[in-house]
C-alpha atoms as a PDB file:
ATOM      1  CA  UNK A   1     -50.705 -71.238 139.534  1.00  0.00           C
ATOM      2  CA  UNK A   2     -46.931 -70.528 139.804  1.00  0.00           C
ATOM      3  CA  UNK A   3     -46.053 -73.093 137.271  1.00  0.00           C
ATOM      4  CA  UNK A   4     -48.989 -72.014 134.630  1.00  0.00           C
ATOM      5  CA  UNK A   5     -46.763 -68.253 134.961  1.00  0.00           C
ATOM      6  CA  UNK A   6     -43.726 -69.716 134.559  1.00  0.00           C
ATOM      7  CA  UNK A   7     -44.891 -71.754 131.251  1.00  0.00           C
ATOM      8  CA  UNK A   8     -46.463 -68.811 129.927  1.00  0.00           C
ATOM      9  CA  UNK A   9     -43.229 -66.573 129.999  1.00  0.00           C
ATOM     10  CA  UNK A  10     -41.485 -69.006 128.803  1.00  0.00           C
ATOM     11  CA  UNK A  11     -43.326 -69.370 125.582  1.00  0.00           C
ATOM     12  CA  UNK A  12     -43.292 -65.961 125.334  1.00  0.00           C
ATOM     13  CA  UNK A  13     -39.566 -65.464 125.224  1.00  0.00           C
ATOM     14  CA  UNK A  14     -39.451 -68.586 122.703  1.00  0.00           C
ATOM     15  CA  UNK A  15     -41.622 -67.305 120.620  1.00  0.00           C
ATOM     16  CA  UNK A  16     -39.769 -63.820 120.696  1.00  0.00           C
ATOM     17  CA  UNK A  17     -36.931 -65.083 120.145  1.00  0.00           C
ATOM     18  CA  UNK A  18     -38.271 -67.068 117.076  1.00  0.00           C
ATOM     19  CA  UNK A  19     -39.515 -63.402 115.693  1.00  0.00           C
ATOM     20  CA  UNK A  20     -36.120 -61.954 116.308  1.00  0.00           C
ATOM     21  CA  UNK A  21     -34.422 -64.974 114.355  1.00  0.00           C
ATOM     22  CA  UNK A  22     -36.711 -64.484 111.405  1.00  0.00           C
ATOM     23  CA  UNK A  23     -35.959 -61.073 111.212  1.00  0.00           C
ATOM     24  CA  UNK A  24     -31.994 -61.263 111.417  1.00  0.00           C
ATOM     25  CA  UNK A  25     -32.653 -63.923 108.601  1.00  0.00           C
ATOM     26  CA  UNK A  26     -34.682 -61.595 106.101  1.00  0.00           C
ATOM     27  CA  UNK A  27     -32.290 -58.775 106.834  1.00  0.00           C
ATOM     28  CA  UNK A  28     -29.306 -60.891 106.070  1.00  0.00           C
ATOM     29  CA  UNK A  29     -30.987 -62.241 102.546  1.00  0.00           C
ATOM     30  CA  UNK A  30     -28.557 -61.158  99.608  1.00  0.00           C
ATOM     31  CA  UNK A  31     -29.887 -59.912  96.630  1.00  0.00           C
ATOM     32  CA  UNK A  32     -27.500 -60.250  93.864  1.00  0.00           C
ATOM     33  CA  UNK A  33     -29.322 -57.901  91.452  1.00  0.00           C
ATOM     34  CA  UNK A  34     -29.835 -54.660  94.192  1.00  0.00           C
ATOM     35  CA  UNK A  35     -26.995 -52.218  92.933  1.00  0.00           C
ATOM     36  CA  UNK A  36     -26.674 -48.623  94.540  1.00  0.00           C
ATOM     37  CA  UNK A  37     -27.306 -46.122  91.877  1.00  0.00           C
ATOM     38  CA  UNK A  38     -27.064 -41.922  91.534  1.00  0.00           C
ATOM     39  CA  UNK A  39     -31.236 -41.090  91.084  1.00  0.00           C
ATOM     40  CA  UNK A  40     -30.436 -38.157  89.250  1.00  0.00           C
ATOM     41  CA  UNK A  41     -28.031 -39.542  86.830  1.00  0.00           C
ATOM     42  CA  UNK A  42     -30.576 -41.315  84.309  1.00  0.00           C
ATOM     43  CA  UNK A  43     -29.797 -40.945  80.538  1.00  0.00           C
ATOM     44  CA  UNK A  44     -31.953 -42.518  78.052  1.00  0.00           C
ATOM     45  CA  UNK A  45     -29.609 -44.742  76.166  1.00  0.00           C
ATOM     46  CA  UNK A  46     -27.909 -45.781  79.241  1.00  0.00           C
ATOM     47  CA  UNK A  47     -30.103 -45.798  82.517  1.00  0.00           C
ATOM     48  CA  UNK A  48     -28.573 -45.043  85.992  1.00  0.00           C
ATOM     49  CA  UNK A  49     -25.235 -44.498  87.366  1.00  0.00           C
ATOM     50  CA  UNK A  50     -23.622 -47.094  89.537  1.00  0.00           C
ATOM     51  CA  UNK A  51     -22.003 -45.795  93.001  1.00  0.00           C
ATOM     52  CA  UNK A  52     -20.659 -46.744  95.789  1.00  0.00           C
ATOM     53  CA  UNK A  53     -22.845 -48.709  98.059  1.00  0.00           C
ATOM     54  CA  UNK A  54     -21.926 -46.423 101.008  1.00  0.00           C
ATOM     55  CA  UNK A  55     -23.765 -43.842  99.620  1.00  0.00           C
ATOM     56  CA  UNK A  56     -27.172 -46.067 100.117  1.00  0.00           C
ATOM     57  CA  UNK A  57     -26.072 -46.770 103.666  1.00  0.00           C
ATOM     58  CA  UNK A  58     -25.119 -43.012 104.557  1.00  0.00           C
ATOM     59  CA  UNK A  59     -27.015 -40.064 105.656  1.00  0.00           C
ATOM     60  CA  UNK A  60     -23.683 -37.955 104.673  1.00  0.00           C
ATOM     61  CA  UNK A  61     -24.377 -38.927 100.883  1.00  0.00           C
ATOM     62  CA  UNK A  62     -23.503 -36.436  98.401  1.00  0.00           C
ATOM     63  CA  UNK A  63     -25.666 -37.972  95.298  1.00  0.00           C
ATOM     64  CA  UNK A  64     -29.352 -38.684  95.710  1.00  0.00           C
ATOM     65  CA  UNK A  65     -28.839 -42.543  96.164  1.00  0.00           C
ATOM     66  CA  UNK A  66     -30.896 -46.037  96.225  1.00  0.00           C
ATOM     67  CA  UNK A  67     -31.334 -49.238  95.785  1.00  0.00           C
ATOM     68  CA  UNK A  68     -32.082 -50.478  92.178  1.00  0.00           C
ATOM     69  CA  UNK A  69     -33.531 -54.089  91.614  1.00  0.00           C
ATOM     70  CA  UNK A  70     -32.811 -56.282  88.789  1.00  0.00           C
ATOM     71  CA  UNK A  71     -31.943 -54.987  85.046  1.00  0.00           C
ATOM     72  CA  UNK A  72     -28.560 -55.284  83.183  1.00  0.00           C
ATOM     73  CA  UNK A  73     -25.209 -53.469  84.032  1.00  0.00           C
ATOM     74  CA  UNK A  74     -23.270 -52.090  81.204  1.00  0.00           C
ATOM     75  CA  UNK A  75     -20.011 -50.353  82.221  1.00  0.00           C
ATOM     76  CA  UNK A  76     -20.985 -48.962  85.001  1.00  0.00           C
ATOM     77  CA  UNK A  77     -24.505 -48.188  84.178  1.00  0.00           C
ATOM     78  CA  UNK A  78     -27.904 -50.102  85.025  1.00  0.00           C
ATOM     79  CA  UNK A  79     -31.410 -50.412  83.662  1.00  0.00           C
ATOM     80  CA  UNK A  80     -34.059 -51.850  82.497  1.00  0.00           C
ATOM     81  CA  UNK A  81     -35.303 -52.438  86.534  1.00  0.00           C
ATOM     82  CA  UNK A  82     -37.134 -51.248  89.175  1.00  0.00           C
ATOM     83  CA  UNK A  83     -36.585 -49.322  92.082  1.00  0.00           C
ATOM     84  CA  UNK A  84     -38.875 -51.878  93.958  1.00  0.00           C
ATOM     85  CA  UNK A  85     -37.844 -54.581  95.352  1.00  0.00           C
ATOM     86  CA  UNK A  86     -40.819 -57.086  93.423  1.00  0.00           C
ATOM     87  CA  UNK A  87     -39.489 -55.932  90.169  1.00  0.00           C
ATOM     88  CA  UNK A  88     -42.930 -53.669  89.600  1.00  0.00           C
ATOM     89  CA  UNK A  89     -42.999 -49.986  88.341  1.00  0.00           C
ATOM     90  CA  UNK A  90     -43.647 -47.219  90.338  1.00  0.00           C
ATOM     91  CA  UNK A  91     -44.487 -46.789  93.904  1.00  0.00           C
ATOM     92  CA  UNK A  92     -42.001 -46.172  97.050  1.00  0.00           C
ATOM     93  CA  UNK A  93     -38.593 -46.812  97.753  1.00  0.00           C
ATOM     94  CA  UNK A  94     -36.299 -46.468 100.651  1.00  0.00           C
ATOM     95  CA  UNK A  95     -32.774 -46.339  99.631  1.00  0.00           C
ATOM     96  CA  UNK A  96     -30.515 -45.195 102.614  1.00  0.00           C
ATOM     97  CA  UNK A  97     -31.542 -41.458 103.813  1.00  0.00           C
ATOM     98  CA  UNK A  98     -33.997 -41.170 101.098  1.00  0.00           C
ATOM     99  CA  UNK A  99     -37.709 -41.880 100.487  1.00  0.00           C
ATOM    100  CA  UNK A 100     -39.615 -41.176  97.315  1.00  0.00           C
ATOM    101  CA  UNK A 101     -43.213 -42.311  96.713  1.00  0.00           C
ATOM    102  CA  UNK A 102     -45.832 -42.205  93.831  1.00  0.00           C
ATOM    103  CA  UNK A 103     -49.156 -42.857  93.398  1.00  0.00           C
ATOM    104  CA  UNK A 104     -52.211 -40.506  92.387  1.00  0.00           C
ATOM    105  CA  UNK A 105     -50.454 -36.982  91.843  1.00  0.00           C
ATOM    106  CA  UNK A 106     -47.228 -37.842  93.020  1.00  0.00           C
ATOM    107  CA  UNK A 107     -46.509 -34.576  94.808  1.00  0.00           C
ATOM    108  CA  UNK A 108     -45.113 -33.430  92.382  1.00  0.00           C
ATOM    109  CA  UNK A 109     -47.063 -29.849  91.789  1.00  0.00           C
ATOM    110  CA  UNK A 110     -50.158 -31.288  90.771  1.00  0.00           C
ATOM    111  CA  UNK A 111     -53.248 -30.200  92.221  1.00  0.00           C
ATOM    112  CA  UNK A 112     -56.368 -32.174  92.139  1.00  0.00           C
ATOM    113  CA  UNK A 113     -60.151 -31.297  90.348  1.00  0.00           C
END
């Protein structure tokens, strides 16, 4: 009965450790299109403001930053992507110290009928 425990734990710690390895392994995954960008800097003609990718990583942020996916950087300015990761429109991102989600309404104001 001992040894039936003892192969049981052990698989268990295998098996986390397996879970632990994948996850180290997705974290470390580069993306070469993810820039940092200023979420209140958009102009039309030009799209979002590069910055600093410390203020993506950093609570103490002084611009509204995130992580942009994908589109083309022009002197220092980005668009024509997503702040998703898949590349799709819309929905959440988390960017650093900052979350902002969509969907139906958007809490933005609107109230529902």
């Amino acid at each position: 009965m001992a040894d039936v425990r003892r192969q049981l734990r052990s698989g268990t710690v295998v098996l986390g450790g397996m879970g632990l390895l994948a996850a180290a392994l997705t974290a470390c995954s580069s993306d070469p299109d993810k820039r940092c960008v200023d979420r209140d800097s958009y102009r039309a003609g030009k799209g979002y403001q590069v910055v600093s990718d410390k203020n993506c990583t950093s609570a103490k942020s002084t611009v509204d930053a995130g992580y942009y996916y994908g589109g083309k950087k022009r002197s220092g300015w980005v668009k024509g992507g997503s702040f998703t990761k898949s590349g799709g429109g819309g929905g959440s991102s988390s960017g650093g110290h900052s979350v902002h989600r969509g969907g139906f309404g958007g809490g933005h104001g609107s109230s529902g009928g």
